[in-house]
PDB file of N, CA and C in Angstrom:
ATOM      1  N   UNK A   1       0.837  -1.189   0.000  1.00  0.00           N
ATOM      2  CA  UNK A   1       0.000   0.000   0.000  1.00  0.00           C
ATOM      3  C   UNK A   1       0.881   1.252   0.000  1.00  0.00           C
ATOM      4  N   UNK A   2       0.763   2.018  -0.258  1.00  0.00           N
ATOM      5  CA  UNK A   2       1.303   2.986  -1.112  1.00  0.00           C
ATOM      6  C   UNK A   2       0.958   4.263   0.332  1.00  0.00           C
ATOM      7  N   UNK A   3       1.581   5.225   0.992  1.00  0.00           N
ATOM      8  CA  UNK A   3       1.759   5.650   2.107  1.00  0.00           C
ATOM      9  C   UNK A   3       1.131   7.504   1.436  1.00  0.00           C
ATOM     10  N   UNK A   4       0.568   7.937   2.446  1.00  0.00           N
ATOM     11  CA  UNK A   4       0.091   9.076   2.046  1.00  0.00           C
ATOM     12  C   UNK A   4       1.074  10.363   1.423  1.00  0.00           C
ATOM     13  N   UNK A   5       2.536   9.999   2.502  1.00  0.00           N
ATOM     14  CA  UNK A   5       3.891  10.647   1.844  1.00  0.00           C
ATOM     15  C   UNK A   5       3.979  10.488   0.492  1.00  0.00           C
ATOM     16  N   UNK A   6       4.190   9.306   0.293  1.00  0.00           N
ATOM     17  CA  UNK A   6       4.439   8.634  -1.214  1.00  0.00           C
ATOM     18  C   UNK A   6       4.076   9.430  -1.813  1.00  0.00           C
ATOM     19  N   UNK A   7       2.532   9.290  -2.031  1.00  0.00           N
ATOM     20  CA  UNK A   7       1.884   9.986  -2.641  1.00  0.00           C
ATOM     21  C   UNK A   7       1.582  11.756  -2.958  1.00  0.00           C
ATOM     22  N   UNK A   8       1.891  11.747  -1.469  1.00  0.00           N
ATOM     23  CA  UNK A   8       2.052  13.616  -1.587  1.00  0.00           C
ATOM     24  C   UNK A   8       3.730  13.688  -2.684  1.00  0.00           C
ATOM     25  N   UNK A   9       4.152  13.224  -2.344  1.00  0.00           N
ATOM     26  CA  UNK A   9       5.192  13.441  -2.574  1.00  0.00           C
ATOM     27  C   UNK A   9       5.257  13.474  -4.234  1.00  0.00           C
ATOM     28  N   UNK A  10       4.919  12.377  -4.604  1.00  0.00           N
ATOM     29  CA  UNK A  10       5.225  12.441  -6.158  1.00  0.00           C
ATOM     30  C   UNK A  10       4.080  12.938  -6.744  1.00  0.00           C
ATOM     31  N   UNK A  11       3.233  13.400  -5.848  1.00  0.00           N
ATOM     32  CA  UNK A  11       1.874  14.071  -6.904  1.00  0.00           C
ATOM     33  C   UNK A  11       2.486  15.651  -7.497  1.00  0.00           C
ATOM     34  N   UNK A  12       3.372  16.041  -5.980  1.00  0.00           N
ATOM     35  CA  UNK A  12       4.143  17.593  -6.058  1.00  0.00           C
ATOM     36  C   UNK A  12       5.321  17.489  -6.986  1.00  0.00           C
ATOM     37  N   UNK A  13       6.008  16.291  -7.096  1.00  0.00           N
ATOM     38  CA  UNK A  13       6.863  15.782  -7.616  1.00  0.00           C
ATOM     39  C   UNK A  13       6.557  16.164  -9.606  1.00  0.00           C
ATOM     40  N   UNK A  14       5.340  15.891  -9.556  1.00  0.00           N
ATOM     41  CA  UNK A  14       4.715  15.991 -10.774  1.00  0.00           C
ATOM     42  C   UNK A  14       4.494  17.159 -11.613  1.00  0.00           C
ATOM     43  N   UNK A  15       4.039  18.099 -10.243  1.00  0.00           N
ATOM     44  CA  UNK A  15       3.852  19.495 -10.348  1.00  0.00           C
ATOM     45  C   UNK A  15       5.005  20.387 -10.690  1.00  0.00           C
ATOM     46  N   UNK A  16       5.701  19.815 -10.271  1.00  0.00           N
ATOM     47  CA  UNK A  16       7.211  20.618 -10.437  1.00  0.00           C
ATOM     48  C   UNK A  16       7.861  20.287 -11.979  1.00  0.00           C
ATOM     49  N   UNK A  17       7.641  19.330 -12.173  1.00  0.00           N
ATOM     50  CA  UNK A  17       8.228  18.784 -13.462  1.00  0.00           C
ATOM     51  C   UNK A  17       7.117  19.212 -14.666  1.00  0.00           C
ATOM     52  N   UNK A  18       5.524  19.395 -14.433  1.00  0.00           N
ATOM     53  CA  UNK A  18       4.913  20.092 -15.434  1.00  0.00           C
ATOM     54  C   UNK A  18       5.147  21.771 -15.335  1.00  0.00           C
ATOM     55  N   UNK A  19       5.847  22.374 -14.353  1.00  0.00           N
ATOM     56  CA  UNK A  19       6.204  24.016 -13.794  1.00  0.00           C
ATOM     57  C   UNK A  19       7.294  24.273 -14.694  1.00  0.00           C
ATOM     58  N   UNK A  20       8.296  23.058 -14.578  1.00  0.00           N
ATOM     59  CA  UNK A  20       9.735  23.306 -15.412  1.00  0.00           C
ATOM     60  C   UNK A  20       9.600  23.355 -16.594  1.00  0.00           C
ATOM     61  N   UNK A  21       8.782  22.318 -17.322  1.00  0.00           N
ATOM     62  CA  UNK A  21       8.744  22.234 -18.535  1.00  0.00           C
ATOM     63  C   UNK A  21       7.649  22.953 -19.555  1.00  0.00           C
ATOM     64  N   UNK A  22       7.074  23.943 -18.324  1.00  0.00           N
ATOM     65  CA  UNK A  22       6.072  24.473 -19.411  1.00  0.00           C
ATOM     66  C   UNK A  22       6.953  26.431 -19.245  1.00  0.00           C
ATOM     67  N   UNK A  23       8.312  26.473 -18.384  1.00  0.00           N
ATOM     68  CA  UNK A  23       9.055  27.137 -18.112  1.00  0.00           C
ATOM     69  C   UNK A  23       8.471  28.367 -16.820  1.00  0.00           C
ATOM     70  N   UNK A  24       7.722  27.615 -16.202  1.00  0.00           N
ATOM     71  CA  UNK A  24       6.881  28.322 -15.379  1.00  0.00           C
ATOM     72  C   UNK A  24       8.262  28.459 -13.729  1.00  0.00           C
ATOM     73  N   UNK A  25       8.748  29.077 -13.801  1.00  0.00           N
ATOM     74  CA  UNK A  25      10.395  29.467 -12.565  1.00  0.00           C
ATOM     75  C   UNK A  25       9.270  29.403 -11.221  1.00  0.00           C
ATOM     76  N   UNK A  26       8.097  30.161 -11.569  1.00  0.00           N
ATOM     77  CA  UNK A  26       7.103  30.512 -10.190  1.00  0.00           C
ATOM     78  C   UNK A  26       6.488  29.654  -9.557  1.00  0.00           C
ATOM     79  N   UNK A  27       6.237  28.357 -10.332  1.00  0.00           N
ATOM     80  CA  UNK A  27       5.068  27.244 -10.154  1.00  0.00           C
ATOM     81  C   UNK A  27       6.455  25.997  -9.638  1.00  0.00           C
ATOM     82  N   UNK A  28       7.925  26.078 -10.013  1.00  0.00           N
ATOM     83  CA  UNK A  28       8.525  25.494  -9.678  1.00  0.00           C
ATOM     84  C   UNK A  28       8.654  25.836  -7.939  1.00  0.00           C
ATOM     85  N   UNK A  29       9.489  26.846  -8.040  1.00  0.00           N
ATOM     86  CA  UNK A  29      10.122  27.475  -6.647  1.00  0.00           C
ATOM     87  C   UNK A  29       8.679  27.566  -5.448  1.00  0.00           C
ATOM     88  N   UNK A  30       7.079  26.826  -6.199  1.00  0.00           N
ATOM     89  CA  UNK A  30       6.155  26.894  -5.456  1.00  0.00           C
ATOM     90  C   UNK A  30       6.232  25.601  -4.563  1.00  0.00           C
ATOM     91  N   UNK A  31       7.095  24.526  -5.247  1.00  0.00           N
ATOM     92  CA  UNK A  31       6.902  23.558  -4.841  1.00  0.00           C
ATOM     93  C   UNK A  31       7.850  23.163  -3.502  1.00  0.00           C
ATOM     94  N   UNK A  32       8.350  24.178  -3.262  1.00  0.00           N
ATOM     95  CA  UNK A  32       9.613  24.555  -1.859  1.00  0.00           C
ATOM     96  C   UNK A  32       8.949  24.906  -0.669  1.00  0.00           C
ATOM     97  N   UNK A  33       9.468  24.424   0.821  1.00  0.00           N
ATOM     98  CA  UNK A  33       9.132  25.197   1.573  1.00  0.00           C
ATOM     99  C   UNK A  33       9.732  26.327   1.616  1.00  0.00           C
ATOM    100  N   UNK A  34       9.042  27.916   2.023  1.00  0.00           N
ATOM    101  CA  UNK A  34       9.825  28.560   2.273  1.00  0.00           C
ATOM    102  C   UNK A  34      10.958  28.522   3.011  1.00  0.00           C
ATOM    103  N   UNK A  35      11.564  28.279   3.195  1.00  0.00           N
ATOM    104  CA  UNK A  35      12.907  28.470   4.052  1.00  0.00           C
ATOM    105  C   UNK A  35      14.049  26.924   3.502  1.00  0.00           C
ATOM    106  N   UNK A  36      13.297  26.492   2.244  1.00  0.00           N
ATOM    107  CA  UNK A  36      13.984  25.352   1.257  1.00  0.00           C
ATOM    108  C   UNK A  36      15.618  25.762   1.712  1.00  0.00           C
ATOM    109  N   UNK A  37      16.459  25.101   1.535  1.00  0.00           N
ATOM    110  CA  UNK A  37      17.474  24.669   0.701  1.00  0.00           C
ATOM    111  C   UNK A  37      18.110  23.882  -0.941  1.00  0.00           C
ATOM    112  N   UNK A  38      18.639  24.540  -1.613  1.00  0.00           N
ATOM    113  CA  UNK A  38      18.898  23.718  -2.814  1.00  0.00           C
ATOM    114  C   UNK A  38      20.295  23.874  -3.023  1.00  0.00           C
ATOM    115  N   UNK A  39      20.904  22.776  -3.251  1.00  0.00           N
ATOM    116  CA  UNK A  39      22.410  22.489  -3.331  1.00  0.00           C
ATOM    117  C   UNK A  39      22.442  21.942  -5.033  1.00  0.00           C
ATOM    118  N   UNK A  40      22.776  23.141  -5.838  1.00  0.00           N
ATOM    119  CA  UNK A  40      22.961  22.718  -7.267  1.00  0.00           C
ATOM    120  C   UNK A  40      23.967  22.357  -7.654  1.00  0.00           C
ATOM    121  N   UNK A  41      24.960  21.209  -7.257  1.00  0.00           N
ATOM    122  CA  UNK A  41      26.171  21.180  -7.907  1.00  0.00           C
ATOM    123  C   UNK A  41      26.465  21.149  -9.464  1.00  0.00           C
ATOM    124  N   UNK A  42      27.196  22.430 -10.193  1.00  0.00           N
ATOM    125  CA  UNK A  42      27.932  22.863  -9.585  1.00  0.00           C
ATOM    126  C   UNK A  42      27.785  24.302  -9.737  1.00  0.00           C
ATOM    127  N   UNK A  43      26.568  25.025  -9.348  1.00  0.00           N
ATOM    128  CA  UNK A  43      25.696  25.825  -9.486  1.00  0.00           C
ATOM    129  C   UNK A  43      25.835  26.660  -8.206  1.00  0.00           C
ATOM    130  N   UNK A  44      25.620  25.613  -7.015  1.00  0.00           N
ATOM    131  CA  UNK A  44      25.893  26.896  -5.871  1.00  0.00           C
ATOM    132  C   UNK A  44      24.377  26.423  -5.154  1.00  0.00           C
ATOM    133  N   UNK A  45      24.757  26.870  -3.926  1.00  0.00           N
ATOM    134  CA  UNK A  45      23.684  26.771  -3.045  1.00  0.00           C
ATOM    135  C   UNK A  45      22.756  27.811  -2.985  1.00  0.00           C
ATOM    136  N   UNK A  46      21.461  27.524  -2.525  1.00  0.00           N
ATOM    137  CA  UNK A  46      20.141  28.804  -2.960  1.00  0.00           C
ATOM    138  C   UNK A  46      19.317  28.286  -1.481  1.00  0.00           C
ATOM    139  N   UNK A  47      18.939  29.310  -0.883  1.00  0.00           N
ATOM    140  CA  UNK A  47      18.426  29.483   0.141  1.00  0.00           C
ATOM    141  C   UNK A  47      16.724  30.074   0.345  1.00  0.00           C
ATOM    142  N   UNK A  48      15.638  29.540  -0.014  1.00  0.00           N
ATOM    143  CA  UNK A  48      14.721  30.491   0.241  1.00  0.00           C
ATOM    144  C   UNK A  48      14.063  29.854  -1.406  1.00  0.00           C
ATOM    145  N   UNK A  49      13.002  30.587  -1.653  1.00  0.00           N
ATOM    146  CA  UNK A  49      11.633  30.490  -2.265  1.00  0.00           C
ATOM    147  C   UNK A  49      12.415  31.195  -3.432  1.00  0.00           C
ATOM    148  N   UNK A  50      12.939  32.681  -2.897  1.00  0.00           N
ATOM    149  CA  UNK A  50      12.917  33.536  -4.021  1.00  0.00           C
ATOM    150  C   UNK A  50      13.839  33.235  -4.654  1.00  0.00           C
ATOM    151  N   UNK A  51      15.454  32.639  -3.745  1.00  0.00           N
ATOM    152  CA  UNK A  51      16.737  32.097  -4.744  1.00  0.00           C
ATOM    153  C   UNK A  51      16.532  31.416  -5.394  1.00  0.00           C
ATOM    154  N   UNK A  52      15.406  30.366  -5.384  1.00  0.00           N
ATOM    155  CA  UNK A  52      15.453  29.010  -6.031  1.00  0.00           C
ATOM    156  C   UNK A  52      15.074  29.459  -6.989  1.00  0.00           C
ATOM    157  N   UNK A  53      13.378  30.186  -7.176  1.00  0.00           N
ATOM    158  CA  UNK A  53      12.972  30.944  -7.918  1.00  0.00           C
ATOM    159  C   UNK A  53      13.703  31.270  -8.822  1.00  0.00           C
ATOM    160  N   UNK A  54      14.922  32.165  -8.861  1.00  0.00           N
ATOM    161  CA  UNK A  54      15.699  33.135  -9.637  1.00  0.00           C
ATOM    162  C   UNK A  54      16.608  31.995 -10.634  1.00  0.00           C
ATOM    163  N   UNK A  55      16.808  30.743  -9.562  1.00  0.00           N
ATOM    164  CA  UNK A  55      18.058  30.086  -9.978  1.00  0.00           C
ATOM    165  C   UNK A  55      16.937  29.261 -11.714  1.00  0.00           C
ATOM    166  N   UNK A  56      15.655  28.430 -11.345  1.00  0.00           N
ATOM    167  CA  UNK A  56      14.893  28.164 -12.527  1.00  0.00           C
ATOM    168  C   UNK A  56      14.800  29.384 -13.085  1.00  0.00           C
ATOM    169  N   UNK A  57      14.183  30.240 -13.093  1.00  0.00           N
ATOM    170  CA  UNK A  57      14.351  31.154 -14.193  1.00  0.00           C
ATOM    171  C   UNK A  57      15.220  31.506 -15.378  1.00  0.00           C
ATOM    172  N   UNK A  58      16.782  31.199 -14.767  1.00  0.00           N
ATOM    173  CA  UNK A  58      18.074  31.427 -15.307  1.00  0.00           C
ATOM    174  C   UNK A  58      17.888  30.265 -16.374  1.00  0.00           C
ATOM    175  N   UNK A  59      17.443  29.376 -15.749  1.00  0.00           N
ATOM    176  CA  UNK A  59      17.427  27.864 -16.261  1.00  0.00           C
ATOM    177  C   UNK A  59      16.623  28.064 -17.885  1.00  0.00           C
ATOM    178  N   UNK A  60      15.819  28.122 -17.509  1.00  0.00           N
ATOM    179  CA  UNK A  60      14.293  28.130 -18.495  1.00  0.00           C
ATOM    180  C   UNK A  60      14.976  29.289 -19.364  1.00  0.00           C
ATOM    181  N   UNK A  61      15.011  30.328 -19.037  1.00  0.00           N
ATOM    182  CA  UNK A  61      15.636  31.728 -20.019  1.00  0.00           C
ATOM    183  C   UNK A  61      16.680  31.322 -20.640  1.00  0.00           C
ATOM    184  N   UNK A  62      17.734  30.367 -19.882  1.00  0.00           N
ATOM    185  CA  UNK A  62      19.037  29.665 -21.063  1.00  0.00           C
ATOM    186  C   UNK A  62      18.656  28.564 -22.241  1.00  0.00           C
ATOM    187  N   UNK A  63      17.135  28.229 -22.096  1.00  0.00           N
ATOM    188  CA  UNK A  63      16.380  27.364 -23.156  1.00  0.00           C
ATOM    189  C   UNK A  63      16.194  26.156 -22.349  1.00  0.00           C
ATOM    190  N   UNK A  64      16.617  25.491 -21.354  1.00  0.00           N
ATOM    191  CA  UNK A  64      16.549  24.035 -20.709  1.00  0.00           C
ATOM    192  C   UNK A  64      14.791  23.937 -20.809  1.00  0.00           C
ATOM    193  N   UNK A  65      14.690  22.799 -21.079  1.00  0.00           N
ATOM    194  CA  UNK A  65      13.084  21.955 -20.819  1.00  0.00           C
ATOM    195  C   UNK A  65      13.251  20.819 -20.899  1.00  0.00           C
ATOM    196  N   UNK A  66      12.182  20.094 -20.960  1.00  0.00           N
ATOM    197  CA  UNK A  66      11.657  19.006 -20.682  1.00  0.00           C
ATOM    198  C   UNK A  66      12.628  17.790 -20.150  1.00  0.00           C
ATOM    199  N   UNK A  67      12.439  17.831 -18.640  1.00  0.00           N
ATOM    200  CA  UNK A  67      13.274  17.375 -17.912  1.00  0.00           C
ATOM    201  C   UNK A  67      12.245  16.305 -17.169  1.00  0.00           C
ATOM    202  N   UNK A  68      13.036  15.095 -17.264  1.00  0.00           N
ATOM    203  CA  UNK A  68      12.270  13.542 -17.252  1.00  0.00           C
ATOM    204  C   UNK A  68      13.082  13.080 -15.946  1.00  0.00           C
ATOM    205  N   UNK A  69      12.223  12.496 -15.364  1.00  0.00           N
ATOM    206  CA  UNK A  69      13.257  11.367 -14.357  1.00  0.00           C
ATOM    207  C   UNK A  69      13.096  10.032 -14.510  1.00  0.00           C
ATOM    208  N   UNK A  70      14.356   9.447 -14.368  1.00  0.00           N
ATOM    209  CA  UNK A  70      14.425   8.021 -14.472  1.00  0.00           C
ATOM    210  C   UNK A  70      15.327   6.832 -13.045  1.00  0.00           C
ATOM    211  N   UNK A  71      14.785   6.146 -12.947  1.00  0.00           N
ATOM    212  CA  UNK A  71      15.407   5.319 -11.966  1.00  0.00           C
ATOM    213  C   UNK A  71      14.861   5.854 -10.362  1.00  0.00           C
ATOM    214  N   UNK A  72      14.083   6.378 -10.956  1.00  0.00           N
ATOM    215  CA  UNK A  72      13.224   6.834  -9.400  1.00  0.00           C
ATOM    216  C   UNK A  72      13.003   6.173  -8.274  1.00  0.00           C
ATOM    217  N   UNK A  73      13.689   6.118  -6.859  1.00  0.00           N
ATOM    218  CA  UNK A  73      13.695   5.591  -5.539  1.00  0.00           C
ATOM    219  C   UNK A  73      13.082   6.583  -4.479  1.00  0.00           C
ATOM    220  N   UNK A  74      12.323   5.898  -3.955  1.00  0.00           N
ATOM    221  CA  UNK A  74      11.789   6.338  -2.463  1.00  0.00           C
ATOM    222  C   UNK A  74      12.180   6.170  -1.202  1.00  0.00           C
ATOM    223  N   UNK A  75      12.625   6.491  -0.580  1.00  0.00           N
ATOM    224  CA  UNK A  75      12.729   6.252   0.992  1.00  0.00           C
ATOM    225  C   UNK A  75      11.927   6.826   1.866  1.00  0.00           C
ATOM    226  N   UNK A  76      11.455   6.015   2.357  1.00  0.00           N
ATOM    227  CA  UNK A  76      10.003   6.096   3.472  1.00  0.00           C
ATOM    228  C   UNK A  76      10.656   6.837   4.964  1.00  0.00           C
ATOM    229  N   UNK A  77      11.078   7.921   5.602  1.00  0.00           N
ATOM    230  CA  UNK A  77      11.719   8.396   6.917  1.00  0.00           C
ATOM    231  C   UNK A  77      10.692   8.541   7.676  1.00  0.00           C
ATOM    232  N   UNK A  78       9.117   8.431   7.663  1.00  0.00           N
ATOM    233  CA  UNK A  78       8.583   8.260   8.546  1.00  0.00           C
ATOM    234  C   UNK A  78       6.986   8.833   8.024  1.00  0.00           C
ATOM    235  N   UNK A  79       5.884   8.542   8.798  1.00  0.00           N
ATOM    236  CA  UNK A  79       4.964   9.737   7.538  1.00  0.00           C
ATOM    237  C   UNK A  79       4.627  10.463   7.250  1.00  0.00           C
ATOM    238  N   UNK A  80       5.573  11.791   7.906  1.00  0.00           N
ATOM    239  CA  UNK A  80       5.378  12.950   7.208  1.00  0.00           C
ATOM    240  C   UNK A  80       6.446  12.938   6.286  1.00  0.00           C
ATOM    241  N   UNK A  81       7.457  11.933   6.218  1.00  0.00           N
ATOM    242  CA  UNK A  81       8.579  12.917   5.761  1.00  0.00           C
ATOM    243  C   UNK A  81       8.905  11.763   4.651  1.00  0.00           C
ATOM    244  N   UNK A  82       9.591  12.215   3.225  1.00  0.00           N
ATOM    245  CA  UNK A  82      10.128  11.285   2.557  1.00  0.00           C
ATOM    246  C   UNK A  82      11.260  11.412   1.584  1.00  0.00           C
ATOM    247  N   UNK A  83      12.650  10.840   1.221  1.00  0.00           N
ATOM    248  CA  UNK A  83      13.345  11.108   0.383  1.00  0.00           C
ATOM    249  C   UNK A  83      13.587  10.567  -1.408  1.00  0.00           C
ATOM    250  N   UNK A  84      13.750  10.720  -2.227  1.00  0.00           N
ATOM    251  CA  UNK A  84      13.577  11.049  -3.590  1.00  0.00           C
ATOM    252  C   UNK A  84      14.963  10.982  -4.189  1.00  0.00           C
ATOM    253  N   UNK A  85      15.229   9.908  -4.469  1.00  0.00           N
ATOM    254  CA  UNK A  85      16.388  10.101  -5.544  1.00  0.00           C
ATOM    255  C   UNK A  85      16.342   9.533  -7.370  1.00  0.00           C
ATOM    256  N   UNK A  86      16.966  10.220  -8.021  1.00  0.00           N
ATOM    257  CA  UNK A  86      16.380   9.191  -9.510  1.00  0.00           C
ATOM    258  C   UNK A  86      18.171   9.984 -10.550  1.00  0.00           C
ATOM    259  N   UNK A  87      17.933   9.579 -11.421  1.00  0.00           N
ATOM    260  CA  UNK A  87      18.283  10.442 -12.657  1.00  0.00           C
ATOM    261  C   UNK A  87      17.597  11.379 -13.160  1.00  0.00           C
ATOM    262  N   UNK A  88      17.828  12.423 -13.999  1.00  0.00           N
ATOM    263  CA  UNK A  88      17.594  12.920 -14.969  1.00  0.00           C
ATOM    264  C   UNK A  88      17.901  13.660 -15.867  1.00  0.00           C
ATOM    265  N   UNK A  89      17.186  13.727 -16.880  1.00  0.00           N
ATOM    266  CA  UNK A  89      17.645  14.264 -18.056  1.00  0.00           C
ATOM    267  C   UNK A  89      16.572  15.397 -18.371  1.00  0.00           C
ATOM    268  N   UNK A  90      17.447  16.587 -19.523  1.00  0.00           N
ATOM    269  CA  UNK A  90      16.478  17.795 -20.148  1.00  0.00           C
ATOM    270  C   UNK A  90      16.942  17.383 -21.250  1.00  0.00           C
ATOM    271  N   UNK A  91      16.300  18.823 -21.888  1.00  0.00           N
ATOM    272  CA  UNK A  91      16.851  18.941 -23.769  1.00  0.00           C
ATOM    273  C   UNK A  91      18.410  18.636 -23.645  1.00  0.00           C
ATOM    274  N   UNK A  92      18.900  19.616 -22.755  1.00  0.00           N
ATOM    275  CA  UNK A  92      20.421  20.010 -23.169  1.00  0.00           C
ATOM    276  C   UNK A  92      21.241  19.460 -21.861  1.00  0.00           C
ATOM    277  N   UNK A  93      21.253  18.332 -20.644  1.00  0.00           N
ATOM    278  CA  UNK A  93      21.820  18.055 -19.305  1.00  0.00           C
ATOM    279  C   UNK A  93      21.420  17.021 -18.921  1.00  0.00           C
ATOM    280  N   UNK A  94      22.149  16.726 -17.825  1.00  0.00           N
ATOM    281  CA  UNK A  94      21.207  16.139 -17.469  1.00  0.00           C
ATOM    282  C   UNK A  94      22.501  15.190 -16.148  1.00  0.00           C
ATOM    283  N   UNK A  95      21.915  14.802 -15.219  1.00  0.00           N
ATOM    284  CA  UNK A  95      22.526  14.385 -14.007  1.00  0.00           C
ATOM    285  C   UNK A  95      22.056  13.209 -12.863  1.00  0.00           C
ATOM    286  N   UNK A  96      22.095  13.565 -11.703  1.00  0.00           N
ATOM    287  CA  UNK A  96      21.163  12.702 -10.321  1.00  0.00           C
ATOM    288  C   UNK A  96      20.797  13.608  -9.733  1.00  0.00           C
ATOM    289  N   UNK A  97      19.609  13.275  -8.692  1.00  0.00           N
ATOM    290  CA  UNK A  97      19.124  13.829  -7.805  1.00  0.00           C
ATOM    291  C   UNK A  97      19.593  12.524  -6.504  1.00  0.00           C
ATOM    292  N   UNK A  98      20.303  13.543  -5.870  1.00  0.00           N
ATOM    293  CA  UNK A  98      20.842  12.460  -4.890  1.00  0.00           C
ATOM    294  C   UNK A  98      20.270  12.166  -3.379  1.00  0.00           C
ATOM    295  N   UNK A  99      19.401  13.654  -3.111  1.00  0.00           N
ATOM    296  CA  UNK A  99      18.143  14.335  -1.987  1.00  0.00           C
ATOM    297  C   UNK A  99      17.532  14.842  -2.544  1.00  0.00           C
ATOM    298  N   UNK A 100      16.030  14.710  -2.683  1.00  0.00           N
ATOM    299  CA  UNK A 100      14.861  15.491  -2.824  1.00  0.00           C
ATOM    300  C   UNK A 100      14.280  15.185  -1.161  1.00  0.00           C
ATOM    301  N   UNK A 101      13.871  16.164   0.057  1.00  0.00           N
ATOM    302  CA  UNK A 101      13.636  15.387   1.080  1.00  0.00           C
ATOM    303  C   UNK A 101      11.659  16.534   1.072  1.00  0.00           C
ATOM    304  N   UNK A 102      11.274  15.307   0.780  1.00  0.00           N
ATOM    305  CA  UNK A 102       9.477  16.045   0.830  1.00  0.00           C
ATOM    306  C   UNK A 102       8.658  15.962   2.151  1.00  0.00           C
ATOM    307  N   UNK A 103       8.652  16.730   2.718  1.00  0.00           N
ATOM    308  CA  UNK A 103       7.621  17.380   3.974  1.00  0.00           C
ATOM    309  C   UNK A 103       6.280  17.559   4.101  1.00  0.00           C
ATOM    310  N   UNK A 104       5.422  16.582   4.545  1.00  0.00           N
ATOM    311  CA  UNK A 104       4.155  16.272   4.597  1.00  0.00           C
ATOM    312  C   UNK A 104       3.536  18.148   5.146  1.00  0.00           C
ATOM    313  N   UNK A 105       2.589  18.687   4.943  1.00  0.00           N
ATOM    314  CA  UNK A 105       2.234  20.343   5.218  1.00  0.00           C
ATOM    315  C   UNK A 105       1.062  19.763   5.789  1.00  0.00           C
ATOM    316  N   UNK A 106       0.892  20.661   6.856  1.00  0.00           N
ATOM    317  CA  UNK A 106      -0.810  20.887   7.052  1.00  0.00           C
ATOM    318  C   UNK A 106      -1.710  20.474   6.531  1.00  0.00           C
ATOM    319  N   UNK A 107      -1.518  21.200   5.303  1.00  0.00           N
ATOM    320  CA  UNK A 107      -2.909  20.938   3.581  1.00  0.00           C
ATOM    321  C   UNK A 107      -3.064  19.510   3.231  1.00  0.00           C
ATOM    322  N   UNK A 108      -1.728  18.865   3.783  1.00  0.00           N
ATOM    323  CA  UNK A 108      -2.061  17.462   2.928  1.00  0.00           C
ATOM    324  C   UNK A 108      -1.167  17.258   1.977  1.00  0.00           C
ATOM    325  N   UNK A 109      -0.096  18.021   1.178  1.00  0.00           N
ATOM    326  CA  UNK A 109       0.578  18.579   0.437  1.00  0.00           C
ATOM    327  C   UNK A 109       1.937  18.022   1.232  1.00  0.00           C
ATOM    328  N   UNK A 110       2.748  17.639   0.605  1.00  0.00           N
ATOM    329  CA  UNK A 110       4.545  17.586   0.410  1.00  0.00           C
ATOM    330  C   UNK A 110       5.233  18.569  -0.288  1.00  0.00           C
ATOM    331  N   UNK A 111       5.791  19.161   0.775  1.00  0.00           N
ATOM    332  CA  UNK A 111       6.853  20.227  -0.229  1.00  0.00           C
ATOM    333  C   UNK A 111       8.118  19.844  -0.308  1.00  0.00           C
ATOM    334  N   UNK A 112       9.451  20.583  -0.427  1.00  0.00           N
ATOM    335  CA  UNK A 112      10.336  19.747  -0.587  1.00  0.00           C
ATOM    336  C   UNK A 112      11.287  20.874   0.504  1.00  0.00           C
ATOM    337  N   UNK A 113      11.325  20.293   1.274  1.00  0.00           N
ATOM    338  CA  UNK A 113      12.906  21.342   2.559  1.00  0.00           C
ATOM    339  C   UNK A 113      13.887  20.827   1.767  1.00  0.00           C
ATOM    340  N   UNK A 114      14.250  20.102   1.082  1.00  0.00           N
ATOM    341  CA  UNK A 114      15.793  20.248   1.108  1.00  0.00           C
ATOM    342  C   UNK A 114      16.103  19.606  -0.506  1.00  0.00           C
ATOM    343  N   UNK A 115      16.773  19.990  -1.441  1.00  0.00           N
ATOM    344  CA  UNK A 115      17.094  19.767  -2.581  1.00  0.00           C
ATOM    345  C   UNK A 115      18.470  19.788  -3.092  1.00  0.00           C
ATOM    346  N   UNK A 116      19.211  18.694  -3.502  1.00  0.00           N
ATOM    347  CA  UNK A 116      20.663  18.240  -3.710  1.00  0.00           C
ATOM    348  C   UNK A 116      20.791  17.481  -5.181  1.00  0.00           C
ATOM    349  N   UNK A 117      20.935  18.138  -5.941  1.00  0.00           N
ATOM    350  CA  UNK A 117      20.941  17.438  -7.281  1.00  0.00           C
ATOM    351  C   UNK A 117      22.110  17.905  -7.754  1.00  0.00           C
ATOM    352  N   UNK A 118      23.136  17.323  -9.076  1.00  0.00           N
ATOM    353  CA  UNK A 118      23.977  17.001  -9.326  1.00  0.00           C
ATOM    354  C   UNK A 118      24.207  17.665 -11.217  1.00  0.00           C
ATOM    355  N   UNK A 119      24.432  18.577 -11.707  1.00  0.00           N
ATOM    356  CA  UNK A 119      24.261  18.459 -13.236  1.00  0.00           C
ATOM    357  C   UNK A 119      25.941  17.989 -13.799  1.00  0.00           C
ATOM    358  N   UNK A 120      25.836  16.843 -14.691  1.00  0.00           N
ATOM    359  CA  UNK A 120      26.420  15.705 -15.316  1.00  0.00           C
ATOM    360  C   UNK A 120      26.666  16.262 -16.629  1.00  0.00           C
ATOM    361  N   UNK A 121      26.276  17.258 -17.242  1.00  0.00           N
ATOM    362  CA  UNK A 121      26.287  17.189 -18.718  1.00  0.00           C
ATOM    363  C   UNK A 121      25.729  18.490 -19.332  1.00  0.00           C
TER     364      UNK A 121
END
C-alpha cells in the first residue's frame, strides 16, 4: 500500500516537473518550503523560495526543458517525511538527484525542505 507521503510526494513531484517544462520558474520554486534549501552542484547553493525561484528562471531563459526522471527511488523516513532520488535528463543536461527530502504540510501537500541534485552534462 502505497503511504500518504508517497503519494504527496510524487503528486508535487509531478507538479514541479509540469512548472519546469512548461518554463513556469514561479510554479517550480512553489513547490519549496519557504525556508527550502537547494544544493545545485555545480551551481551553488540557494536558500529560500525567491533564490530558487531566480536560480529556474536562469534555467528556463538559457532554453533548458523538458526534464524527465528516471530510476526513481523512495525512501520512506517516517509519515510525514520522505526522500527522492532518480536520474535525470532535459533537452540540453542532465545528471542525479541524490536528496529530494518532501515534507508532509498541514494541507495534505509535500513540499520539498531540502534539494541536492547534481548536473552531469
Amino acid at each position: 500500500m502505497t503511504s500518504k507521503i508517497e503519494t504527496a510526494a510524487f503528486a508535487k513531484l509531478a507538479e514541479w516537473k509540469d512548472a519546469f517544462n512548461s518554463g513556469n520558474a514561479a510554479g517550480c520554486a512553489a513547490c519549496y518550503e519557504e525556508n527550502a534549501l537547494m544544493v545545485a552542484t555545480p551551481f551553488g547553493e540557494f536558500r529560500g523560495r525567491a533564490e530558487i525561484q531566480a536560480f529556474w528562471a536562469d534555467l528556463v531563459a538559457k532554453g533548458f526543458a523538458d526534464v524527465a526522471y528516471t530510476d526513481t527511488k523512495i525512501d520512506i523516513l517516517n509519515e510525514n517525511e520522505a526522500v527522492v532520488s532518480a536520474s535525470w535528463t532535459m533537452n540540453n543536461a542532465k545528471g542525479i538527484i541524490t536528496h529530494e527530502h518532501w515534507v508532509m504540510q498541514a494541507d495534505g501537500t509535500a513540499l520539498l525542505r531540502e534539494d541536492r541534485f547534481e548536473a552531469q552534462g
